[in-house]
PDB file of N, CA and C in Angstrom:
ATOM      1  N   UNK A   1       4.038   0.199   0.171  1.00  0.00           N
ATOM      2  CA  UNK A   1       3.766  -1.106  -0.345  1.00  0.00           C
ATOM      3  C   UNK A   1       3.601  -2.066   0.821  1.00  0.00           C
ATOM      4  N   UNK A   2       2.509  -2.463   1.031  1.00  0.00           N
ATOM      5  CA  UNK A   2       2.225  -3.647   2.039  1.00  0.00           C
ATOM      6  C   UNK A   2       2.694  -4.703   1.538  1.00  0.00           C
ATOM      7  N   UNK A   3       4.062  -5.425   2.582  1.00  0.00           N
ATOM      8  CA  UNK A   3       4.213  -6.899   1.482  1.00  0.00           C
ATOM      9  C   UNK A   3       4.875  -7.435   3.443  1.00  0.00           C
ATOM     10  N   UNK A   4       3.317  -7.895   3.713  1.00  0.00           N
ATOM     11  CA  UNK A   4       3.570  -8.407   4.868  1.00  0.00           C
ATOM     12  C   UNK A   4       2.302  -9.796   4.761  1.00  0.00           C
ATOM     13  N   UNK A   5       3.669 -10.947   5.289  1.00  0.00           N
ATOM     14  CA  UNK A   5       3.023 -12.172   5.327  1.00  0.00           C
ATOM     15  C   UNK A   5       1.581 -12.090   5.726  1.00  0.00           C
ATOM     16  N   UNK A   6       0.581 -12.861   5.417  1.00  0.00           N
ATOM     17  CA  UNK A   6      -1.204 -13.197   6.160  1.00  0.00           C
ATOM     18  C   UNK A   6      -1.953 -11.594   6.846  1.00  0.00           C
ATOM     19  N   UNK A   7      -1.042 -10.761   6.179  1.00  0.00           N
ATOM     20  CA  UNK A   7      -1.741  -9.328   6.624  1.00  0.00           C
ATOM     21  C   UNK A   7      -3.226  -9.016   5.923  1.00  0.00           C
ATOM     22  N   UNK A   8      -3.991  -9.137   7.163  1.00  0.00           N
ATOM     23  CA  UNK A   8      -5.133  -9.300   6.824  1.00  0.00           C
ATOM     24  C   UNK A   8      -5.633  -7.537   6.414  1.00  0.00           C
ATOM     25  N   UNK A   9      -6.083  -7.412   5.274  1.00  0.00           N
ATOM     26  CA  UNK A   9      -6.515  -5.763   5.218  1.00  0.00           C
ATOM     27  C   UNK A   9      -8.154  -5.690   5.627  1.00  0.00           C
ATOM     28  N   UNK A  10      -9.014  -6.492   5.823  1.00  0.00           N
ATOM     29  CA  UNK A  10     -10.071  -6.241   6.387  1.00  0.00           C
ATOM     30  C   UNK A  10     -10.382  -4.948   6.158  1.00  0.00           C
ATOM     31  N   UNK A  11     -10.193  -4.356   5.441  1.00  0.00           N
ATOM     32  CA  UNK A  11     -10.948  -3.061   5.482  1.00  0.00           C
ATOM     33  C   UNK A  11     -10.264  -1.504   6.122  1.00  0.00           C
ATOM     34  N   UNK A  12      -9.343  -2.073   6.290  1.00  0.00           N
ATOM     35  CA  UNK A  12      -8.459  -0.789   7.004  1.00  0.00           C
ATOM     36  C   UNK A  12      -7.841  -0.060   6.156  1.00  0.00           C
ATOM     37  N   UNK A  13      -8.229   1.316   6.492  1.00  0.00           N
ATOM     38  CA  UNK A  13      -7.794   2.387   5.468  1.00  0.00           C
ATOM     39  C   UNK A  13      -6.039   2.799   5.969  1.00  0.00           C
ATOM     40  N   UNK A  14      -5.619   2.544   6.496  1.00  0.00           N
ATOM     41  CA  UNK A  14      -3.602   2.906   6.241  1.00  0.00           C
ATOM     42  C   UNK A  14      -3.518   1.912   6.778  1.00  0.00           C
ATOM     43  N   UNK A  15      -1.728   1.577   6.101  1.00  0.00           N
ATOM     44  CA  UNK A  15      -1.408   0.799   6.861  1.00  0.00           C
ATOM     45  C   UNK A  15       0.288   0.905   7.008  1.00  0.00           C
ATOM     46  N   UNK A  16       0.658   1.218   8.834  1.00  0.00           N
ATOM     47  CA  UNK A  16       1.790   2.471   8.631  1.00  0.00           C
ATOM     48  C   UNK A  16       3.187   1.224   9.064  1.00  0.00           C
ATOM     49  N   UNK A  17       3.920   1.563   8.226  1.00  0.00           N
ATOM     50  CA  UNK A  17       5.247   0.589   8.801  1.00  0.00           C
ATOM     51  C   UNK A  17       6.023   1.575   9.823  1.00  0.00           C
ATOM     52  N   UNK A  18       6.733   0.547  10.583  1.00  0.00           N
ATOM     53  CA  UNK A  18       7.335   1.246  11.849  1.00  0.00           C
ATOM     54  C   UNK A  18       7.978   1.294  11.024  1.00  0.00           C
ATOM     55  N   UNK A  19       9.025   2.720  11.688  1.00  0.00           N
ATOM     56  CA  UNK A  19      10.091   3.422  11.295  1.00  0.00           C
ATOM     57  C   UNK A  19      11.411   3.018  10.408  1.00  0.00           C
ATOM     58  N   UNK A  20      11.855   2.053  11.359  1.00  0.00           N
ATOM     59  CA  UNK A  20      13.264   1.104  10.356  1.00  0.00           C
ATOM     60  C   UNK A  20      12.719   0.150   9.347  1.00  0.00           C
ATOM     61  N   UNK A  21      11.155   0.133   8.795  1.00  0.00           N
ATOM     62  CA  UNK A  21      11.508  -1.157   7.765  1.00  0.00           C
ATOM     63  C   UNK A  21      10.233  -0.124   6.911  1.00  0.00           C
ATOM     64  N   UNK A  22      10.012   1.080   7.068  1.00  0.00           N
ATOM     65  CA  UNK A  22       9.602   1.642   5.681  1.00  0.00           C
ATOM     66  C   UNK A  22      10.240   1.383   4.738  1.00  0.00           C
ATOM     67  N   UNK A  23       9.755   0.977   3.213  1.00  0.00           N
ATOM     68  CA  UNK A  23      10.220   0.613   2.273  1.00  0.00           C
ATOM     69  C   UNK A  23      11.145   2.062   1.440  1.00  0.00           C
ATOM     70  N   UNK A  24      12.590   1.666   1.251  1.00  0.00           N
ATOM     71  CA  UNK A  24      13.211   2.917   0.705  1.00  0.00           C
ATOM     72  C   UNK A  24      13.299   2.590  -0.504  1.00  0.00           C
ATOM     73  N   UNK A  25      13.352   3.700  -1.783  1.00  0.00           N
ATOM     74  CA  UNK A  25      13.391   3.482  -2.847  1.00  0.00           C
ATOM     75  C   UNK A  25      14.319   4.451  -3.332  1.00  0.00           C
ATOM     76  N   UNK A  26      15.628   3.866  -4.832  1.00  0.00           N
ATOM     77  CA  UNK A  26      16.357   5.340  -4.693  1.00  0.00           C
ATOM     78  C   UNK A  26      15.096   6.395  -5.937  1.00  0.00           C
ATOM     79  N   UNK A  27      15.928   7.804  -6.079  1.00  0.00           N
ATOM     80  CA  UNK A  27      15.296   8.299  -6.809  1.00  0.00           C
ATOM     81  C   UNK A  27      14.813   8.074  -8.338  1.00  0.00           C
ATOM     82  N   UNK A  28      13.563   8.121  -8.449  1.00  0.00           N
ATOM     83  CA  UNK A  28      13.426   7.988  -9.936  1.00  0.00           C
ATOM     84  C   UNK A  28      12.813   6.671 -10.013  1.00  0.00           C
ATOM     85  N   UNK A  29      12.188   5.965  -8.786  1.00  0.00           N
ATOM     86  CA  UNK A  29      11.703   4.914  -8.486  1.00  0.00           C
ATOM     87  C   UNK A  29      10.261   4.973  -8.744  1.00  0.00           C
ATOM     88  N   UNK A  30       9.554   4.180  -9.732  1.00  0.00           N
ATOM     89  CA  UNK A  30       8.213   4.454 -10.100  1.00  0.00           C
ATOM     90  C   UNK A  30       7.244   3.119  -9.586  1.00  0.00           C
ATOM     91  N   UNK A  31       6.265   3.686  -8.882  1.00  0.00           N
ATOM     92  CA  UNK A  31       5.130   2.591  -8.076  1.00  0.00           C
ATOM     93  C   UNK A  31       4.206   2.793  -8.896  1.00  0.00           C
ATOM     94  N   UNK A  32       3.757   1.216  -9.117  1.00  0.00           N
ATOM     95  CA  UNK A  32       2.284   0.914  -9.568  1.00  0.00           C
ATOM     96  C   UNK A  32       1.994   0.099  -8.915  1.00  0.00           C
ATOM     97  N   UNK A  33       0.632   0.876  -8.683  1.00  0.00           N
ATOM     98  CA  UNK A  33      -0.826   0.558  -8.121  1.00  0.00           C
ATOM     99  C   UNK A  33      -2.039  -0.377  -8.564  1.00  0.00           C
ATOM    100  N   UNK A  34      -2.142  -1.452  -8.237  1.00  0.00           N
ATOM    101  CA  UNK A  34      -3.103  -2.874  -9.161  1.00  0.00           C
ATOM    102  C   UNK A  34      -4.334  -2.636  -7.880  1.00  0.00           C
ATOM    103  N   UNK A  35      -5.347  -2.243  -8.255  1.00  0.00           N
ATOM    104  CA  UNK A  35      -6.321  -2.396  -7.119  1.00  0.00           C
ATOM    105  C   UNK A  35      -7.535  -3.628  -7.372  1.00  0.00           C
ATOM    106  N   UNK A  36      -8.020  -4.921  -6.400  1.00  0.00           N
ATOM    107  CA  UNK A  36      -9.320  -5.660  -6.839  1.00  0.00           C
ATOM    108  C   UNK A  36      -9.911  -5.245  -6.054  1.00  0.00           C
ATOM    109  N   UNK A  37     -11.315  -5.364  -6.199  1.00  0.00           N
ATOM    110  CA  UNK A  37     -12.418  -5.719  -5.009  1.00  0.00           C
ATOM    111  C   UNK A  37     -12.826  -6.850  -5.612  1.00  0.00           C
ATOM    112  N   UNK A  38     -12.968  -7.426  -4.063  1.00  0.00           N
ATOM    113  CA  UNK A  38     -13.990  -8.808  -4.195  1.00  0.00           C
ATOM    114  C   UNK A  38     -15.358  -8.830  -3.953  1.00  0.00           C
ATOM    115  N   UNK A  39     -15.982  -8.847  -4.860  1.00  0.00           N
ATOM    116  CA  UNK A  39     -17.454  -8.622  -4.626  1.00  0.00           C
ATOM    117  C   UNK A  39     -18.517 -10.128  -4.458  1.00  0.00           C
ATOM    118  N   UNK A  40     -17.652 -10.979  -4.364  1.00  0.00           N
ATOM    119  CA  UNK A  40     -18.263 -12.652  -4.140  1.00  0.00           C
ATOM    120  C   UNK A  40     -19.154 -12.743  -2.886  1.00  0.00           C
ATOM    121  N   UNK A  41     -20.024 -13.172  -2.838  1.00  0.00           N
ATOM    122  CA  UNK A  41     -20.404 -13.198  -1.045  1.00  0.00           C
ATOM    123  C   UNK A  41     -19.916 -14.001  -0.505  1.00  0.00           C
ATOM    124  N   UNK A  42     -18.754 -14.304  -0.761  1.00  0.00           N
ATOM    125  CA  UNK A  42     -17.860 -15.266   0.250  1.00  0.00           C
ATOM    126  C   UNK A  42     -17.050 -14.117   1.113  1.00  0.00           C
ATOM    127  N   UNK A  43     -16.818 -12.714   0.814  1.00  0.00           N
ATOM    128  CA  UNK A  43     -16.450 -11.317   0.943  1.00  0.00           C
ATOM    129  C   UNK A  43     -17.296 -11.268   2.236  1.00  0.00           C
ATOM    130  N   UNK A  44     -16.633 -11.374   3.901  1.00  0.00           N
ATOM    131  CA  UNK A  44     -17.356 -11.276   4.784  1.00  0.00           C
ATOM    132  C   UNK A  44     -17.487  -9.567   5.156  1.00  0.00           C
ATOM    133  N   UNK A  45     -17.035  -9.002   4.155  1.00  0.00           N
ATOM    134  CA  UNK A  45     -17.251  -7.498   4.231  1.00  0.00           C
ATOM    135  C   UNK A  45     -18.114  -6.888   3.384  1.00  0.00           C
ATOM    136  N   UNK A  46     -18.351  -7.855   2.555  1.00  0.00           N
ATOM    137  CA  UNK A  46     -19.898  -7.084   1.237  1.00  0.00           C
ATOM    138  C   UNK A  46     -20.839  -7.489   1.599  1.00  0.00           C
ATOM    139  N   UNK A  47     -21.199  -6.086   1.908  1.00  0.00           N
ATOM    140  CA  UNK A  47     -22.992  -6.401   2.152  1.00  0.00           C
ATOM    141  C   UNK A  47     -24.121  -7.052   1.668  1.00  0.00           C
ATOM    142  N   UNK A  48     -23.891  -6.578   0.247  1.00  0.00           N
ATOM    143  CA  UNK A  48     -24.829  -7.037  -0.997  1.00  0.00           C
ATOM    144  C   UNK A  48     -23.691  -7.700  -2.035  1.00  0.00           C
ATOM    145  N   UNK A  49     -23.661  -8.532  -2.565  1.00  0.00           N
ATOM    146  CA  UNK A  49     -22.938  -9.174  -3.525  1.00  0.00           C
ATOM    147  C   UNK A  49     -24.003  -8.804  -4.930  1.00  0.00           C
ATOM    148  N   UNK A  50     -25.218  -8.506  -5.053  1.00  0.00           N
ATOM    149  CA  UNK A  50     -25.680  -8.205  -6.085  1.00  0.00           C
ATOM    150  C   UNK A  50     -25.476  -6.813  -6.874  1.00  0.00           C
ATOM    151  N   UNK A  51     -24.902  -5.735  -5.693  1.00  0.00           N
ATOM    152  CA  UNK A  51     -24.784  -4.406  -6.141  1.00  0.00           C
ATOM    153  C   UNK A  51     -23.586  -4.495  -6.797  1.00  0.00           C
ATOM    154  N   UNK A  52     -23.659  -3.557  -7.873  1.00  0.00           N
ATOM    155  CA  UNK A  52     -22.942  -3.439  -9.257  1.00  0.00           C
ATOM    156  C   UNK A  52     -21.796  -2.627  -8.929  1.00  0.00           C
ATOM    157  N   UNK A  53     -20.672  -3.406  -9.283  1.00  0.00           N
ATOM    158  CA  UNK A  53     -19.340  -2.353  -8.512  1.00  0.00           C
ATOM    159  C   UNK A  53     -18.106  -2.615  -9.928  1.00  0.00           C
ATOM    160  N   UNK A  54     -19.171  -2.409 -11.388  1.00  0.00           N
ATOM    161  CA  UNK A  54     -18.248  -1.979 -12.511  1.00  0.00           C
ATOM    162  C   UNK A  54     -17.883  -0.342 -12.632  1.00  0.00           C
ATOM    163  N   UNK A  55     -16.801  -0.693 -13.453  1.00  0.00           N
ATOM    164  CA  UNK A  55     -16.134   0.977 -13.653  1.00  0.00           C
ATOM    165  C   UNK A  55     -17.001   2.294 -13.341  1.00  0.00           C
ATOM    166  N   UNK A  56     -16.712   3.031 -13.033  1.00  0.00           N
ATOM    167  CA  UNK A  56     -17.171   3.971 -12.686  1.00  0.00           C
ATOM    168  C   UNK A  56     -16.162   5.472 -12.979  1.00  0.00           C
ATOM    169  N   UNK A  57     -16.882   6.424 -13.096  1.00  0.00           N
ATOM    170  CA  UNK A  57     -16.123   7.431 -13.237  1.00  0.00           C
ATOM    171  C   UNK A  57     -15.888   8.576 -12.084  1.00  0.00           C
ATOM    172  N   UNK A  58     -15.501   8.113 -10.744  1.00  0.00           N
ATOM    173  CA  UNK A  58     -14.528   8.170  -9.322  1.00  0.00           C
ATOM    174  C   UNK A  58     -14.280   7.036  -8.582  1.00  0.00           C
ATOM    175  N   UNK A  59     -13.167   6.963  -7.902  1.00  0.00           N
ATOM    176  CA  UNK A  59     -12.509   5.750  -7.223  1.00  0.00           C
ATOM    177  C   UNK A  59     -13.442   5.484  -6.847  1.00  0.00           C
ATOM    178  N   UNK A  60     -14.551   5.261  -6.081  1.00  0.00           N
ATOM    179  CA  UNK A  60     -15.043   4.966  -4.755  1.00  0.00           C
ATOM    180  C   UNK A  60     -16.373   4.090  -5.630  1.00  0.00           C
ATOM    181  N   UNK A  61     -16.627   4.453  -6.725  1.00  0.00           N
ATOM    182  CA  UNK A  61     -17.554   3.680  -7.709  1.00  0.00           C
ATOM    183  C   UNK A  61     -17.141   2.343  -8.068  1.00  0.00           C
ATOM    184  N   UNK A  62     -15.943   2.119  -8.282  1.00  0.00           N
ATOM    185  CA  UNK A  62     -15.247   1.001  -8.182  1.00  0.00           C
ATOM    186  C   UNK A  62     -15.079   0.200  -7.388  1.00  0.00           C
ATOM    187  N   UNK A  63     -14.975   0.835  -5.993  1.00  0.00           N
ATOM    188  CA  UNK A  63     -14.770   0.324  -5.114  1.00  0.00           C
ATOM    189  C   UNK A  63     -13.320  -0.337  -4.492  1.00  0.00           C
ATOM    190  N   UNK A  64     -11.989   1.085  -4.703  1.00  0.00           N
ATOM    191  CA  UNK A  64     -11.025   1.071  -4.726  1.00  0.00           C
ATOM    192  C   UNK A  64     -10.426   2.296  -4.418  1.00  0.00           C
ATOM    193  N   UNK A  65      -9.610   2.219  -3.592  1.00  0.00           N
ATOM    194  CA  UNK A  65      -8.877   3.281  -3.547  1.00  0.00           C
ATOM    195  C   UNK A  65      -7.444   3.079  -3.176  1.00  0.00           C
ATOM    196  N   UNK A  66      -6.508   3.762  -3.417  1.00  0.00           N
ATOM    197  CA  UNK A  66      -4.617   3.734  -3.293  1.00  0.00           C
ATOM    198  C   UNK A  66      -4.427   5.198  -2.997  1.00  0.00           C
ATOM    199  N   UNK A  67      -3.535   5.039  -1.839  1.00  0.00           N
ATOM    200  CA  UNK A  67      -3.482   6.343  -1.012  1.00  0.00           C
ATOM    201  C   UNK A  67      -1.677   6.021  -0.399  1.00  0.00           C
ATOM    202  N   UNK A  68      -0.516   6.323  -1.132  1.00  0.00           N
ATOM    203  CA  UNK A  68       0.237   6.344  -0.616  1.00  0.00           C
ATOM    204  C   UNK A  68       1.299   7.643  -0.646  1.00  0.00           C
ATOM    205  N   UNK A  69       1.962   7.437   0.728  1.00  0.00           N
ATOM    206  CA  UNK A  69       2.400   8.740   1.125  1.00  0.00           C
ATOM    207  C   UNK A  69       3.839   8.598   1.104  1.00  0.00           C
ATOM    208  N   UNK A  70       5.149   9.359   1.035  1.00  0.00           N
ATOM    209  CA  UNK A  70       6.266   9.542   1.061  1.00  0.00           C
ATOM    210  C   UNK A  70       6.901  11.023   1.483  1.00  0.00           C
ATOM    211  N   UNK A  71       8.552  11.022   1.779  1.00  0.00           N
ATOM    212  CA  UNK A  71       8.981  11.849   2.057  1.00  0.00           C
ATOM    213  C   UNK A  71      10.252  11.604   1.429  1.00  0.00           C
ATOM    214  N   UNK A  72      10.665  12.688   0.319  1.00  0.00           N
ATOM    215  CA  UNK A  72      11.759  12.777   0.136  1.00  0.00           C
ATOM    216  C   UNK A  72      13.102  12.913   0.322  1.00  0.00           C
ATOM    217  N   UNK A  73      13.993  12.499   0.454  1.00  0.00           N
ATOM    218  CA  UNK A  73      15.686  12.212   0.844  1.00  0.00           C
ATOM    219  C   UNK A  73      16.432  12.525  -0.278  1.00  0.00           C
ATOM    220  N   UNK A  74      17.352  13.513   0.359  1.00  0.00           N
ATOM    221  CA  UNK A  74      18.169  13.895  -0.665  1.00  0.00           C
ATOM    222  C   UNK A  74      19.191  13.049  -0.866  1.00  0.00           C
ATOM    223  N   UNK A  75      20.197  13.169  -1.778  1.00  0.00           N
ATOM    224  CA  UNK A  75      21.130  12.057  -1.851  1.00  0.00           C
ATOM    225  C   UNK A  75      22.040  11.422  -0.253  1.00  0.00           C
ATOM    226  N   UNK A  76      22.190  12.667   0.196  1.00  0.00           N
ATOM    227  CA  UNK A  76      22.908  12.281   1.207  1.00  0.00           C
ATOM    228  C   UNK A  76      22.197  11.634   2.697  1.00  0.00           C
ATOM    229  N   UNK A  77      20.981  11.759   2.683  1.00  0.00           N
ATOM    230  CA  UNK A  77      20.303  11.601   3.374  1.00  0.00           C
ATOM    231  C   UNK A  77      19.551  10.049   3.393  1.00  0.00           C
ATOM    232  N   UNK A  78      19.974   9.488   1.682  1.00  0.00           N
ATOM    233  CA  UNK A  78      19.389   8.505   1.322  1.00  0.00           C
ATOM    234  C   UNK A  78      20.464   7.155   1.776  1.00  0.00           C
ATOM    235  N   UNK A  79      21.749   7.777   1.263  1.00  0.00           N
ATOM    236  CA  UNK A  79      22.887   6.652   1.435  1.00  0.00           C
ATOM    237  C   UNK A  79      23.106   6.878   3.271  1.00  0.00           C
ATOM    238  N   UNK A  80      22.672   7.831   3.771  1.00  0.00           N
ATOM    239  CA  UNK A  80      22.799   7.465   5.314  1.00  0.00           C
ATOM    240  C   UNK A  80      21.550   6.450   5.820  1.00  0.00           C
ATOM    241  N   UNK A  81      20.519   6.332   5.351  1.00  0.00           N
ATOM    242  CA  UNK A  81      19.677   5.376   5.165  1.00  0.00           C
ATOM    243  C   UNK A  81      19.950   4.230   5.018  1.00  0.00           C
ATOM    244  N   UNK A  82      20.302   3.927   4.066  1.00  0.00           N
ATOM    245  CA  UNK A  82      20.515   2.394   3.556  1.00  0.00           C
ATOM    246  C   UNK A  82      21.856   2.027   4.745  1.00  0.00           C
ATOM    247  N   UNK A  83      22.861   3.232   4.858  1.00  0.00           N
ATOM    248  CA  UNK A  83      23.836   2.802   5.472  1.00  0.00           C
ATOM    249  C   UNK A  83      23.449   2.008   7.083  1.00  0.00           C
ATOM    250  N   UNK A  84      22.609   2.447   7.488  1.00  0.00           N
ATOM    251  CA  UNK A  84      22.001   2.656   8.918  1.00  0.00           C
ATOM    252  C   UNK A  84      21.496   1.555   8.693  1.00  0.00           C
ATOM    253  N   UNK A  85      20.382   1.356   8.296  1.00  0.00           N
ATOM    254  CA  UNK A  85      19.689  -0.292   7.926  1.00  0.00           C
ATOM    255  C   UNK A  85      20.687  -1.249   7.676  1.00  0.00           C
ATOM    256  N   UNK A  86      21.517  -1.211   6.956  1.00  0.00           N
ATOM    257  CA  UNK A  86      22.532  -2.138   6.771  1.00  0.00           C
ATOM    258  C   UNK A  86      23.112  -2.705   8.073  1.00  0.00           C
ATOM    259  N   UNK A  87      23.630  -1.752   8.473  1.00  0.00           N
ATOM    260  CA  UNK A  87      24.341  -1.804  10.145  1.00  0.00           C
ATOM    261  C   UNK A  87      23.375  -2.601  11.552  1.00  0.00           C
ATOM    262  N   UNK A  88      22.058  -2.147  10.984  1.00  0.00           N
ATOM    263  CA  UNK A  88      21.481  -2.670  12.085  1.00  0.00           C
ATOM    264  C   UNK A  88      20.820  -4.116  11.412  1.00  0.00           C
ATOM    265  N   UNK A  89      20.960  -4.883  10.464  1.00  0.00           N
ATOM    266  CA  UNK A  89      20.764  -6.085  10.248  1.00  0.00           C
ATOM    267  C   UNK A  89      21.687  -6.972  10.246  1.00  0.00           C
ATOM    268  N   UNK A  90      22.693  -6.288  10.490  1.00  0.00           N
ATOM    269  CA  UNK A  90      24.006  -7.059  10.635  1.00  0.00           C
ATOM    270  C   UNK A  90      24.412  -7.838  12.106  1.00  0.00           C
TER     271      UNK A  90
END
């Protein structure tokens, strides 16, 4: 989840958090995904503002894509997590 102040996405396909402030979630934690494109020609990244970028039947017709990655923590592995972060914001 990108939730970083004036982070400009310009077009960049990942976007990787350093190590201590990946977002942890406990188990059983469910993400949803809201994707727009801006197709305005105020969009200094759309080429054509006239080309048609309704639904489509594959991501890329849309003109959207969500690509996120994780690694699982077992319980004990999770509360040494949070424990560790805790400690170092203190």
């Amino acid at each position: 989840m990108v939730n970083c102040a004036n982070f400009d996405f310009n077009w960049h396909i990942v976007y990787n958090y350093e190590d201590d402030a990946q977002p942890i979630y406990p188990a059983g934690t469910k993400l949803h995904v809201i994707s727009y494109h801006d197709n305005t020609e105020s969009h200094r990244g759309n080429m054509d503002s006239a080309n048609w970028t309704g639904g489509g039947s594959r991501t890329i017709d849309e003109m959207a894509f969500g690509w996120i990655s994780w690694y699982d923590l077992n319980e004990d592995e999770y509360e040494t997590e949070l424990e560790s972060r805790a400690n170092n914001n203190n």
